[in-house]
Protein backbone atom coordinates (compact mmCIF):
# COMPACT_ATOMS: atom_id res chain seq x y z
CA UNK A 1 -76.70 -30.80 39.13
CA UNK A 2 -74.97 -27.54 40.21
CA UNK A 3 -71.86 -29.57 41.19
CA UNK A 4 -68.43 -28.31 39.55
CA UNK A 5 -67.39 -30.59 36.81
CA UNK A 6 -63.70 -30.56 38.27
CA UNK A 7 -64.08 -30.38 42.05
CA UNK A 8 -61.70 -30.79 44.54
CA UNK A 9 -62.49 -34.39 45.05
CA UNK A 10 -61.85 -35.00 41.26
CA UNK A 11 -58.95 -33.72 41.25
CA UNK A 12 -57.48 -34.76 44.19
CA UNK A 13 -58.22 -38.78 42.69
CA UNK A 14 -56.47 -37.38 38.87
CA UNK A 15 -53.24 -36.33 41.40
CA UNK A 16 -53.03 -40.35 43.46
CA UNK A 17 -52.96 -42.42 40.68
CA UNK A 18 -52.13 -45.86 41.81
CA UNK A 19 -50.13 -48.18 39.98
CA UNK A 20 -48.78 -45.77 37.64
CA UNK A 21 -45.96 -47.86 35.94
CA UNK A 22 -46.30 -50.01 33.31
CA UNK A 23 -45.59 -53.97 34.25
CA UNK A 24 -42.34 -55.71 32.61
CA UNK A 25 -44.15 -59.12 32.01
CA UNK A 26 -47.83 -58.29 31.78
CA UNK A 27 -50.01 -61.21 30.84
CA UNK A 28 -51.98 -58.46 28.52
CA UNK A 29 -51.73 -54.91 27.66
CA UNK A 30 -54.80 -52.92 26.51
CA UNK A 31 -55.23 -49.10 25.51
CA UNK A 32 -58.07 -46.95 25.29
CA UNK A 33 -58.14 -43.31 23.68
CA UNK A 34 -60.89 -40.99 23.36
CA UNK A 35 -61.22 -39.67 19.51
CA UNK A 36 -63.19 -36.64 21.24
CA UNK A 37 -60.01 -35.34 23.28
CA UNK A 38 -57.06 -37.71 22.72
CA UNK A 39 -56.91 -39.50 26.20
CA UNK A 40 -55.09 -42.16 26.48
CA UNK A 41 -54.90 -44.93 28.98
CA UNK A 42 -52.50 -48.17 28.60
CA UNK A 43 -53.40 -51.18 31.04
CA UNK A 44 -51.57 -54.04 31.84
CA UNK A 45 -52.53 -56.94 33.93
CA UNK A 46 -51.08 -59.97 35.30
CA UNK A 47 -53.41 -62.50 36.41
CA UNK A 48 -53.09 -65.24 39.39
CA UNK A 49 -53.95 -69.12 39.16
CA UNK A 50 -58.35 -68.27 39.72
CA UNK A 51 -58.32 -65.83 36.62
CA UNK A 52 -57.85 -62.29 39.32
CA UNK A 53 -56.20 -59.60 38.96
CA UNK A 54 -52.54 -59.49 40.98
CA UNK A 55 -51.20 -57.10 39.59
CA UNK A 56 -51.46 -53.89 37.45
CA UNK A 57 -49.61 -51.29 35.30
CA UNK A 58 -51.24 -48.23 33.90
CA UNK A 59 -49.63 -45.52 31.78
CA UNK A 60 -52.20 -42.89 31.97
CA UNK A 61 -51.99 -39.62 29.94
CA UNK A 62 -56.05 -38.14 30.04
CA UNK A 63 -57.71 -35.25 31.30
CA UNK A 64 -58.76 -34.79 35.00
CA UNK A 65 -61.50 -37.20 34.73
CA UNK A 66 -59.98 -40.06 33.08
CA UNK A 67 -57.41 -39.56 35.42
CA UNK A 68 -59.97 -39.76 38.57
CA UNK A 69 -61.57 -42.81 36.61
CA UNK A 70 -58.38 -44.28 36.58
CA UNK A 71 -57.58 -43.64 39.93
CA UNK A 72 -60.77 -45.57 41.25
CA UNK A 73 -60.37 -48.74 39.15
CA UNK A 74 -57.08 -48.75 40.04
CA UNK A 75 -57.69 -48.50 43.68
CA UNK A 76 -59.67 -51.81 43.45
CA UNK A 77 -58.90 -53.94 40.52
CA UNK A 78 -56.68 -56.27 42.50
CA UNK A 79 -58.74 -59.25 43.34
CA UNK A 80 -61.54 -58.76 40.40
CA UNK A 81 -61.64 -60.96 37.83
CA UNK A 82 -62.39 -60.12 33.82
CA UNK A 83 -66.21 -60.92 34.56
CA UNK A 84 -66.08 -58.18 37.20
CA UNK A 85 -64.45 -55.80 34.97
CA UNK A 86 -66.36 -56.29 32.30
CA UNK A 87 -69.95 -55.59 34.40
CA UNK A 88 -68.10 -52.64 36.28
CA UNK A 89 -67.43 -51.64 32.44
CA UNK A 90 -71.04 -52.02 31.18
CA UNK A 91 -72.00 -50.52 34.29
CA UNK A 92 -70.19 -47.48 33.65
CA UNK A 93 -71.41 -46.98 30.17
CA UNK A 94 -75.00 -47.44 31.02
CA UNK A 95 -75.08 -45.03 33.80
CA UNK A 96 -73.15 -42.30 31.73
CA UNK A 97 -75.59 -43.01 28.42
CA UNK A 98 -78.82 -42.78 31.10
CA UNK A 99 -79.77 -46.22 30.73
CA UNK A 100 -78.86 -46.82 34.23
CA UNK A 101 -79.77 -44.65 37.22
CA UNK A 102 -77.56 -45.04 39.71
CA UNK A 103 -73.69 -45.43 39.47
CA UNK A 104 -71.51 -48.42 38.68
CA UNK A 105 -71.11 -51.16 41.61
CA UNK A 106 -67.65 -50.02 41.75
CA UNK A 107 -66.44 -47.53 44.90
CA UNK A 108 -66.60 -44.08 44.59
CA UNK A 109 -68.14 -43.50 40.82
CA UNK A 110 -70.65 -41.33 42.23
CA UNK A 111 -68.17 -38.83 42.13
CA UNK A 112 -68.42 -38.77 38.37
CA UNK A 113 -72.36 -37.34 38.87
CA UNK A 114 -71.60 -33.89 37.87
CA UNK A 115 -69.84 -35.17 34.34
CA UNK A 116 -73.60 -36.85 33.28
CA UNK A 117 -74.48 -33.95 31.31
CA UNK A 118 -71.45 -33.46 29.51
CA UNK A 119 -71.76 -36.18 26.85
CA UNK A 120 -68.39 -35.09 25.64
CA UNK A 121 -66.37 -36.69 28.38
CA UNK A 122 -67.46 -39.80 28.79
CA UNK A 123 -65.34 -41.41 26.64
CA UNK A 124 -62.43 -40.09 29.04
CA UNK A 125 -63.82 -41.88 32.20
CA UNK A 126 -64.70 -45.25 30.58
CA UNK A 127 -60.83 -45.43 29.17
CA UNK A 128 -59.66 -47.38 32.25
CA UNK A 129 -62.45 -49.41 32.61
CA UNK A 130 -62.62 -50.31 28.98
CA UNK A 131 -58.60 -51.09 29.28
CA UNK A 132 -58.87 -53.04 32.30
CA UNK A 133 -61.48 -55.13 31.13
CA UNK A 134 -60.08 -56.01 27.48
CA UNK A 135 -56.69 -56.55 29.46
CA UNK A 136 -58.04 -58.89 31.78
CA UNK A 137 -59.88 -60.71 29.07
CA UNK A 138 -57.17 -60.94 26.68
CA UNK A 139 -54.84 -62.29 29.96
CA UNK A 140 -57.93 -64.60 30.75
CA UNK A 141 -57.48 -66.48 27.13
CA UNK A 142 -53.92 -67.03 27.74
């Protein structure tokens, strides 16, 4: 693992962050921060009639890599529903805790493979994913 923990790649995703107002009539709002490095990340969802996401708002105020992380789930939450969310979620926290050996089933988290070893920032790139899912769960109840 002699890949740069901030490499162009990752920083190019933490600059094209989709979505990046927050919704006027979410169906649920959610926020993540990391105690470790005060990143914060503010989801809201609105949900359509089969329990999907159509449409998201995310206030995003992290560190390169929850910036990047919050790039990629917001480049493909439309369409998921809180079940899908929630396994891209405990995907994510399995792989970064070594329980899991290859990345989340969600596009482009390999890109997170340099950050393994440093323990001390995965809280930042589970924010969104943790957001999104407790969002879309919380919108899911009604």
């Amino acid at each position: 693992m002699n890949a740069p923990l901030y490499n162009t790649d990752i920083l190019r995703l933490a600059a094209s962050i989709p979505f990046d107002e927050r919704l006027t009539a979410p169906d649920a709002t959610a926020e993540k921060r990391s105690p470790v490095c005060g990143s914060r990340v503010t989801i809201d969802v609105a949900l359509d009639e089969e329990g999907h996401v159509a449409a998201v708002g995310m206030l995003v105020r992290a560190c390169a890599l929850g910036q990047a992380s919050s790039s990629l789930m917001g480049a493909h939450v439309i369409g998921r529903s809180a079940a899908d969310l929630a396994e891209a979620r405990d995907q994510l926290t399995a792989w970064l805790a070594g329980e899991r050996d290859t990345p989340p089933d969600w596009p482009g988290m390999e890109i997170f493979t340099p950050a393994l070893p440093h323990r001390g920032r995965h809280a930042s790139i589970r924010l969104a994913f943790e957001a999104a899912a407790e969002a879309a769960e919380q919108a899911g109840r009604g």
